[in-house]
N, C-alpha and C. Protein backbone atom coordinates (compact mmCIF):
# COMPACT_ATOMS: atom_id res chain seq x y z
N UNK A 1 0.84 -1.18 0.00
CA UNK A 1 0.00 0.00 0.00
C UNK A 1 0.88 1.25 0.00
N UNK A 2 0.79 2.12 -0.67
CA UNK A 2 1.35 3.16 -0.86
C UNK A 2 0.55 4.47 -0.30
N UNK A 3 1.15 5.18 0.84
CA UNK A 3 0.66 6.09 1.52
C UNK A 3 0.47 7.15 0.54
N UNK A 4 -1.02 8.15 0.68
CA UNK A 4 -1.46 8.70 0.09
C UNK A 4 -1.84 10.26 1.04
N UNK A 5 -2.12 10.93 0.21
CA UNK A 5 -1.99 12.40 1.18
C UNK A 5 -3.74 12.27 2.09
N UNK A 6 -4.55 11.34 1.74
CA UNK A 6 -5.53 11.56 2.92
C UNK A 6 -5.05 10.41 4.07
N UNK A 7 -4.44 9.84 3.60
CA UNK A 7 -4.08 8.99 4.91
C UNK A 7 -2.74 10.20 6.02
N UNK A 8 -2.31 10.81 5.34
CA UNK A 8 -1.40 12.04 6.33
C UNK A 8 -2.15 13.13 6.93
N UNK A 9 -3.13 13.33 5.82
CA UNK A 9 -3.79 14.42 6.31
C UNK A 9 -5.33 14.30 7.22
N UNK A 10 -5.32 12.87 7.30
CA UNK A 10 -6.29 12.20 8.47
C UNK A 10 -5.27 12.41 9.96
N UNK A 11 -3.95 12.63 10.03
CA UNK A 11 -3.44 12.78 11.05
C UNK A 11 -3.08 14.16 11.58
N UNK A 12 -3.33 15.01 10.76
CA UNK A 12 -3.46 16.41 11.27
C UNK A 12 -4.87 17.19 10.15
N UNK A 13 -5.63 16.94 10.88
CA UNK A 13 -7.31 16.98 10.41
C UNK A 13 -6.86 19.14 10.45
N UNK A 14 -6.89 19.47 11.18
CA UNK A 14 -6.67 21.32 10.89
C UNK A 14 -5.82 21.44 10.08
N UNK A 15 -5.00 20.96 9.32
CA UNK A 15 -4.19 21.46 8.20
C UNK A 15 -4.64 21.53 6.94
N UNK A 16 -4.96 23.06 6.11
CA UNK A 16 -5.50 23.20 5.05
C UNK A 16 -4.66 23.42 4.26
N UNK A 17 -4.03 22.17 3.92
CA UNK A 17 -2.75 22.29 2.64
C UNK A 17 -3.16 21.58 1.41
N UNK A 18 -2.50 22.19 0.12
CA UNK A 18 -2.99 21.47 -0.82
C UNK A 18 -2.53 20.23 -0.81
N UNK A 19 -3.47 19.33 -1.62
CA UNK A 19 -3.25 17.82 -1.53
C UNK A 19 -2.06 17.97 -2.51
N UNK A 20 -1.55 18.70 -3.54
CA UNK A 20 -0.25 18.57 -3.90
C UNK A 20 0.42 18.55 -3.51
N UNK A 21 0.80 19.68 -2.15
CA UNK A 21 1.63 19.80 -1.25
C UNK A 21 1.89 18.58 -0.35
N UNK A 22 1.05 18.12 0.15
CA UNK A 22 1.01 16.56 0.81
C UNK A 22 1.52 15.76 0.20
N UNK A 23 1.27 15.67 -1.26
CA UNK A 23 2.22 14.41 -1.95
C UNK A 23 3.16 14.76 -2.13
N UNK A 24 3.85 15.77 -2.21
CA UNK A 24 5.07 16.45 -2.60
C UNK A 24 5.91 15.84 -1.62
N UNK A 25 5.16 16.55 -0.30
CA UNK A 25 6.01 15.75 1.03
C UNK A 25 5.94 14.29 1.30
N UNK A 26 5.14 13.59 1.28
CA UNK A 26 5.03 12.12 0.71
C UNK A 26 6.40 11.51 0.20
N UNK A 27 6.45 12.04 -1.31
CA UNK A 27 7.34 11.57 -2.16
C UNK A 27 8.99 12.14 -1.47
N UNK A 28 8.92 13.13 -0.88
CA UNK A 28 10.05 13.43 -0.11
C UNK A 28 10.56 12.25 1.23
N UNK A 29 9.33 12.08 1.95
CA UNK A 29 9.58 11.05 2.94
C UNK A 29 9.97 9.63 2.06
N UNK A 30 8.77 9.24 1.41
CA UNK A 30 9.35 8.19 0.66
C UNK A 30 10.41 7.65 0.45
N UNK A 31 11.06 8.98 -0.38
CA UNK A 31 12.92 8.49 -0.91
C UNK A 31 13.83 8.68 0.41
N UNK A 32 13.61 9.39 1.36
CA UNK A 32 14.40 9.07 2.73
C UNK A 32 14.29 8.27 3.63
N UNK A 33 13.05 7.68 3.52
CA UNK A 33 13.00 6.50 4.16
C UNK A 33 13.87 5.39 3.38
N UNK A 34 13.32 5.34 2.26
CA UNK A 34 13.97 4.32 1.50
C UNK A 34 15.62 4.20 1.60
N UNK A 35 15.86 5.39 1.57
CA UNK A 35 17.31 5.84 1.22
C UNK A 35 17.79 4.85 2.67
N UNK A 36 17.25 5.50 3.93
CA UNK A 36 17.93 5.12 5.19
C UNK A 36 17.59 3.54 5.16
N UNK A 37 16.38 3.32 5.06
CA UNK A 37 16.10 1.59 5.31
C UNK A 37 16.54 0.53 4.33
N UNK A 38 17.25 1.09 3.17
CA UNK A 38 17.99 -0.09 2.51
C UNK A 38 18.05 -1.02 2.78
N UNK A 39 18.76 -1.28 3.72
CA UNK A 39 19.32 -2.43 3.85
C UNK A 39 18.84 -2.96 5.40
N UNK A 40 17.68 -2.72 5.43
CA UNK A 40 16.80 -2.93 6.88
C UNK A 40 16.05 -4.17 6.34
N UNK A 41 16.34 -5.57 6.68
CA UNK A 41 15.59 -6.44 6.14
C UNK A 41 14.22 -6.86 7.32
N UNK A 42 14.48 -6.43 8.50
CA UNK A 42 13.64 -6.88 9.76
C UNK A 42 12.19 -6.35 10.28
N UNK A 43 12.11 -5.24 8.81
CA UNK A 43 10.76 -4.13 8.63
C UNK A 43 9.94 -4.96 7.60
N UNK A 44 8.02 -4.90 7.78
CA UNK A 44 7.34 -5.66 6.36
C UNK A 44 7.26 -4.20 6.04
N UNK A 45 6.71 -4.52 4.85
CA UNK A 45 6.45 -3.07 3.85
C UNK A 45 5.43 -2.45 4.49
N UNK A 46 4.54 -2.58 5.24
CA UNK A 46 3.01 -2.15 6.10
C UNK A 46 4.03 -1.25 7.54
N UNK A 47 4.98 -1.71 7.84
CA UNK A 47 5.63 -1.01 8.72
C UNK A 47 6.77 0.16 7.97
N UNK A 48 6.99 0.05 7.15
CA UNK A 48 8.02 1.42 6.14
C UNK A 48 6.40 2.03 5.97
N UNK A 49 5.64 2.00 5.50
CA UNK A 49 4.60 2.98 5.08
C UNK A 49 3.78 3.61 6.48
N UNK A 50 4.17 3.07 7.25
CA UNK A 50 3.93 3.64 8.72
C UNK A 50 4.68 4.39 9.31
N UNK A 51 6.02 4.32 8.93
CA UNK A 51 6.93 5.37 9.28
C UNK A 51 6.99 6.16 7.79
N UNK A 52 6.71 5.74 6.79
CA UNK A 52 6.57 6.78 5.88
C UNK A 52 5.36 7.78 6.09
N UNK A 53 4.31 7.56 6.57
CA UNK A 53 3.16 8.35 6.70
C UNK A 53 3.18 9.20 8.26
N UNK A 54 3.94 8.94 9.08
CA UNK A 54 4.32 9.28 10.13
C UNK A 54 5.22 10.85 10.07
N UNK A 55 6.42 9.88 9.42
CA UNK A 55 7.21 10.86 8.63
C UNK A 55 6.81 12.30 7.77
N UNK A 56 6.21 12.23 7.32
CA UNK A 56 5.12 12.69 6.39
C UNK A 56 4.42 13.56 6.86
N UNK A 57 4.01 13.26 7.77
CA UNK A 57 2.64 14.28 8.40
C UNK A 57 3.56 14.73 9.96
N UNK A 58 5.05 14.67 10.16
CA UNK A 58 5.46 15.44 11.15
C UNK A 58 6.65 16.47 9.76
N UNK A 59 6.69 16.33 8.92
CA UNK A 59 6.77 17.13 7.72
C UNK A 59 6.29 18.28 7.16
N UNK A 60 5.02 17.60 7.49
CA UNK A 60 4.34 18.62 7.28
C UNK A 60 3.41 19.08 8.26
N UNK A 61 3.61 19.26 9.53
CA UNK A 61 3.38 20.05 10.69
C UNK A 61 5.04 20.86 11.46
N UNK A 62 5.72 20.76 10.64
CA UNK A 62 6.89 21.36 10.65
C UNK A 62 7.19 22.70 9.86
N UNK A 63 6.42 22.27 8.83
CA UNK A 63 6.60 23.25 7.68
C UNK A 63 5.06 23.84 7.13
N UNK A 64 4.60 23.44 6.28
CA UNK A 64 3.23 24.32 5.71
C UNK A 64 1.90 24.17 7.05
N UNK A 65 2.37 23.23 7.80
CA UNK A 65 1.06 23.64 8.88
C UNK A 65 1.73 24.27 10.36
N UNK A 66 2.56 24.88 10.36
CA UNK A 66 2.97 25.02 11.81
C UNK A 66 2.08 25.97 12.58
């Protein structure tokens, strides 16, 4: 399953950002997660998209929703 900007933006419900903006940051978490968990064999993919969507939505309560 590939995290999607209403599944981030179900975690900060007051943030009125565009849903572009959400995937933007998405695709940003994405490749840094990926980047760091390479070679992490002890994660299923349901747990990277949990820290990807995690990731994601403290991203973006950092930046366009602070």
């Amino acid at each position: 399953m590939a995290v999607t900007y209403t599944d981030v933006k179900e975690l900060v419900p007051d943030c009125d950002v565009a849903n572009a903006i959400v995937t933007s940051i998405i695709t940003d978490a994405t490749n840094f997660v990926n980047e760091v968990l390479v070679d992490c064999d002890n994660l299923s993919a349901s747990e990277i998209d949990s820290i990807i969507k995690w990731f994601s939505a403290h991203m973006l309560v950092s930046g366009p929703c602070r």
